[in-house]
N, C-alpha and C. Protein backbone atom coordinates (compact mmCIF):
# COMPACT_ATOMS: atom_id res chain seq x y z
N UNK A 1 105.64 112.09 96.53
CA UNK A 1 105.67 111.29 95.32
C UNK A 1 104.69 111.91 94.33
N UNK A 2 105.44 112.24 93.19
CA UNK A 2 104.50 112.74 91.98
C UNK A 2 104.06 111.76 90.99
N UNK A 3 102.54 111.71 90.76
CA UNK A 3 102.06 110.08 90.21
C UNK A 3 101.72 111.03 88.58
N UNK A 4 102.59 110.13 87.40
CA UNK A 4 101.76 111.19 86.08
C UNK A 4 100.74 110.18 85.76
N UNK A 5 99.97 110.52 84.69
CA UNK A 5 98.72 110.57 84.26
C UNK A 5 99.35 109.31 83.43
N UNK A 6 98.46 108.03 83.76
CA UNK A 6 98.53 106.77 83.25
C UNK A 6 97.79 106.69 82.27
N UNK A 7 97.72 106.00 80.88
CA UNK A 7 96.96 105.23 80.19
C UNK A 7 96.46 104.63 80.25
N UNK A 8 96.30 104.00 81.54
CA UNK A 8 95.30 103.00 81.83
C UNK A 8 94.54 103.31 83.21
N UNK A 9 94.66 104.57 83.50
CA UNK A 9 93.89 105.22 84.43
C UNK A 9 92.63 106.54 84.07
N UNK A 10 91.77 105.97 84.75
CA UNK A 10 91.04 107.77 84.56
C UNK A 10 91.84 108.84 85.07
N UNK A 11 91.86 109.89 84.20
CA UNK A 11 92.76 110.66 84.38
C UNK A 11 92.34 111.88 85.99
N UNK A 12 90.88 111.23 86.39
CA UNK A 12 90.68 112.29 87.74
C UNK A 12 91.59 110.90 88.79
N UNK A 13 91.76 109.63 88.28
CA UNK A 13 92.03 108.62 89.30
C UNK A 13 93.60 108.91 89.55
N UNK A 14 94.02 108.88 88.19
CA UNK A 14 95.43 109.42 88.03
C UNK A 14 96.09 110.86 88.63
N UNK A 15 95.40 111.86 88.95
CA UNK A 15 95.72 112.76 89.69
C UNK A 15 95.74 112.84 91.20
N UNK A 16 95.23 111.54 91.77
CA UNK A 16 94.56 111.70 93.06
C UNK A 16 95.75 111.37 93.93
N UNK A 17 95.85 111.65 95.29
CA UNK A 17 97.06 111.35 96.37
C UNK A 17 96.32 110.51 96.48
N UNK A 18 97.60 109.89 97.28
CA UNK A 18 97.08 108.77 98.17
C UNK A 18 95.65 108.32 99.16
N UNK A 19 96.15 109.11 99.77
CA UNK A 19 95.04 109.29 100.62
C UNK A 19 93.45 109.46 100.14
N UNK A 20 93.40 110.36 99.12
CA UNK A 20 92.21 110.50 98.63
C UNK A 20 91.71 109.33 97.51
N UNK A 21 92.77 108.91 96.75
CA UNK A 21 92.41 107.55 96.20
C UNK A 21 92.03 106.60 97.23
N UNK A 22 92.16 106.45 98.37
CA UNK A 22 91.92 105.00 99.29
C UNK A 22 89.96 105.61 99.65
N UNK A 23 90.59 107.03 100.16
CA UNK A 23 88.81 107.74 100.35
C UNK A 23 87.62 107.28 99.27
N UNK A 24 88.10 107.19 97.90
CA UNK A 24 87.14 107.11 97.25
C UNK A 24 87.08 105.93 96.75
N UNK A 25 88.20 104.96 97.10
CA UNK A 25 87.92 103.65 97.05
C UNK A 25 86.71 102.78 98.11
N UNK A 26 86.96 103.80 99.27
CA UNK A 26 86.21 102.78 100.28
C UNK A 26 84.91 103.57 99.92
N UNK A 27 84.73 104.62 99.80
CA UNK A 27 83.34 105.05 98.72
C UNK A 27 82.29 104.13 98.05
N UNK A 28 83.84 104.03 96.77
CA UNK A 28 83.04 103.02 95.78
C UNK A 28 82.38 101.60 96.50
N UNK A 29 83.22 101.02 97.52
CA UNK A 29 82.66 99.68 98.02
C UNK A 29 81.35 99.77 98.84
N UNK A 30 81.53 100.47 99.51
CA UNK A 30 80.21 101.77 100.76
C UNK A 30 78.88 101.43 99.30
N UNK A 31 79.28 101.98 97.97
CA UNK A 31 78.19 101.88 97.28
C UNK A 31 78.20 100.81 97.12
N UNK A 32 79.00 100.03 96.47
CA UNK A 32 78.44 98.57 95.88
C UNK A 32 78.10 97.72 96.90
N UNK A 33 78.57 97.53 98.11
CA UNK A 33 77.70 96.98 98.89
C UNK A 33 76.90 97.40 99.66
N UNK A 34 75.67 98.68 99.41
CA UNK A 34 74.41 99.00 99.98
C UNK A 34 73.57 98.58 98.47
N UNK A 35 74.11 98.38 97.09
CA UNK A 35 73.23 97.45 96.35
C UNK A 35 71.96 98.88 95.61
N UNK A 36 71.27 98.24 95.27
CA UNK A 36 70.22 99.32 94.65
C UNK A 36 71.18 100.36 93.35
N UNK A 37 71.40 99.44 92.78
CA UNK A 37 72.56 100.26 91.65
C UNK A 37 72.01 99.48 90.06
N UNK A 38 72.03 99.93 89.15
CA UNK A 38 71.58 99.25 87.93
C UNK A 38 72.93 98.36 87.97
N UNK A 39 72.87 97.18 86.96
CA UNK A 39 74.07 96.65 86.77
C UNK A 39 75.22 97.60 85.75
N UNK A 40 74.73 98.37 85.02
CA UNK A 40 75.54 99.46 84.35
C UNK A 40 76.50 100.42 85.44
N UNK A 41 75.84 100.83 86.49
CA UNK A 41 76.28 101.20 87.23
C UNK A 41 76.82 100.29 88.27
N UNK A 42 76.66 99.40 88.49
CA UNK A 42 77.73 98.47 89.35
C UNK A 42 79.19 98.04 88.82
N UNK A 43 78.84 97.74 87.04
CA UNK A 43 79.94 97.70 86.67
C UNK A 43 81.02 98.78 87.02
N UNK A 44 80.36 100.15 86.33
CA UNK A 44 80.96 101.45 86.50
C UNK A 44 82.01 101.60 87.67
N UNK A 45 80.64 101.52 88.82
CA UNK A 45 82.08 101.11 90.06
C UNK A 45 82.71 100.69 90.21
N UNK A 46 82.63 99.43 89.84
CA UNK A 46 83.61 98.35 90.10
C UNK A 46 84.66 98.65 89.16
N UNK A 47 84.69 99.16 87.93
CA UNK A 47 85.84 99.35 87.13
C UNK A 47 86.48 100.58 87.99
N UNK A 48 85.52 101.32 88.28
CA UNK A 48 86.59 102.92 89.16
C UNK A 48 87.33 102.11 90.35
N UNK A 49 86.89 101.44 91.01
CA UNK A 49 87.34 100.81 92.33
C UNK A 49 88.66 99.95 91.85
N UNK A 50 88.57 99.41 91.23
CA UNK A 50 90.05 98.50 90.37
C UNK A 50 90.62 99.22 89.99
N UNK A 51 90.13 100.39 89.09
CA UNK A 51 91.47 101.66 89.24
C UNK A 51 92.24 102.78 90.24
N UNK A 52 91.30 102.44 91.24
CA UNK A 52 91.65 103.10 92.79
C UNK A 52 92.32 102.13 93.14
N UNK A 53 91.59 101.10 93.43
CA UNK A 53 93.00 100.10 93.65
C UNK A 53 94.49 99.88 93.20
N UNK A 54 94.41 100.10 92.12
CA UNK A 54 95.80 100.35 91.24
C UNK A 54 96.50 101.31 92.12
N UNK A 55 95.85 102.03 91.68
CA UNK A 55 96.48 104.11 91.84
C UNK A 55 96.97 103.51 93.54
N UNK A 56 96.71 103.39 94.37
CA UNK A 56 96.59 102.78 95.70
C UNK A 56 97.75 102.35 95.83
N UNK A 57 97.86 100.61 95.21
CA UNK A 57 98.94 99.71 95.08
C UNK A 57 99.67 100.49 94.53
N UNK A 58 100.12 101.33 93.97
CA UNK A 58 101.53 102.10 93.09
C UNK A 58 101.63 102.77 93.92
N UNK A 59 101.03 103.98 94.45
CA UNK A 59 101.50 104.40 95.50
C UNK A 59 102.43 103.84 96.72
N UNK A 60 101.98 102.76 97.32
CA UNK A 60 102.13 102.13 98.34
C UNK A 60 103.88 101.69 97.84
N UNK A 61 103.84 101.15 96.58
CA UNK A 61 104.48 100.37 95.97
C UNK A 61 106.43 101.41 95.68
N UNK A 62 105.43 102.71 95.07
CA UNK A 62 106.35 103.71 95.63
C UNK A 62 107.02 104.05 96.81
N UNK A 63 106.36 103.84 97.69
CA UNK A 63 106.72 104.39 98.67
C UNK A 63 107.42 103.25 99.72
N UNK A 64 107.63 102.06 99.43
CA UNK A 64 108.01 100.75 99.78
C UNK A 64 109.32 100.55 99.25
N UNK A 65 109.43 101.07 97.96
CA UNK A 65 110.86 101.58 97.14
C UNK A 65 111.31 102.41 97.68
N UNK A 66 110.99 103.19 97.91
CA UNK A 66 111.62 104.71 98.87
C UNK A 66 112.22 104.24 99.94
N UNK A 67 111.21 103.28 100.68
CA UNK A 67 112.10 103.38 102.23
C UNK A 67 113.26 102.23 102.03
N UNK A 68 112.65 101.43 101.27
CA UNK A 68 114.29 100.26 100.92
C UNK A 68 115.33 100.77 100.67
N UNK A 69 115.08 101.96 99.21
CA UNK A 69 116.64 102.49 98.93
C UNK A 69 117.21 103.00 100.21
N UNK A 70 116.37 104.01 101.12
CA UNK A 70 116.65 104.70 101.63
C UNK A 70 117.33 104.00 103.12
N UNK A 71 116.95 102.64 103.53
CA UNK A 71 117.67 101.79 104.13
C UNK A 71 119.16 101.28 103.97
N UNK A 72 118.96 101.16 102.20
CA UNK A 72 120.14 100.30 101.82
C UNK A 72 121.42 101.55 101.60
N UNK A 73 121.06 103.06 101.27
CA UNK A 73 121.99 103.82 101.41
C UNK A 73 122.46 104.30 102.75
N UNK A 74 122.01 103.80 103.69
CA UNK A 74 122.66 104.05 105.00
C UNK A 74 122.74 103.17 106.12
N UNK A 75 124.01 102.48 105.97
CA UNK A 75 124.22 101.37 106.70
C UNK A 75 123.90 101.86 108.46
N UNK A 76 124.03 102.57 108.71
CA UNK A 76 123.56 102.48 110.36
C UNK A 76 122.45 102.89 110.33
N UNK A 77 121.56 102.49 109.36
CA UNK A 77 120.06 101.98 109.97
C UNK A 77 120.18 101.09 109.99
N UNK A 78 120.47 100.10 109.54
CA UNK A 78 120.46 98.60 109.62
C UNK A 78 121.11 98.04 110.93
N UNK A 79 121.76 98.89 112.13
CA UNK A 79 122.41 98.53 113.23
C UNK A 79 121.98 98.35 114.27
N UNK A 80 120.35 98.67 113.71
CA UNK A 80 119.63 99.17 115.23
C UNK A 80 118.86 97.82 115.44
């Protein structure tokens, strides 16, 4: 799945696979909950982490579409 560059994404968030968006999601939380962060910087995270989250959920969201079509175009999967 090829993800393009959202408008409402940072554009390093918007480039990221899957996988590496979830990596740097559980990152961001790893930081915000060990604490010792200015509130400038808590925000910061927390806005990157809601956009990892996104990037995340679309992915997922993609790929949840994929396997449906890919169910509904072939009736003997559905036999098993």
């Amino acid at each position: 799945m090829t993800m393009t560059n959202s408008p409402t994404l940072p554009p390093d968030v918007a480039a990221l696979g899957y996988e590496a968006a979830r990596e740097a999601l559980v990152e961001v939380v790893r930081n915000l909950e060990s604490g010792g962060t200015t509130l400038e910087d808590a925000l910061a995270l927390w806005e990157r982490g809601e956009a990892l989250a996104a990037h995340c959920e679309a992915w997922l969201a993609g790929a949840r579409s994929r396997m449906t079509s890919t169910a509904e175009g072939n009736p003997a999967s559905n036999d098993a």
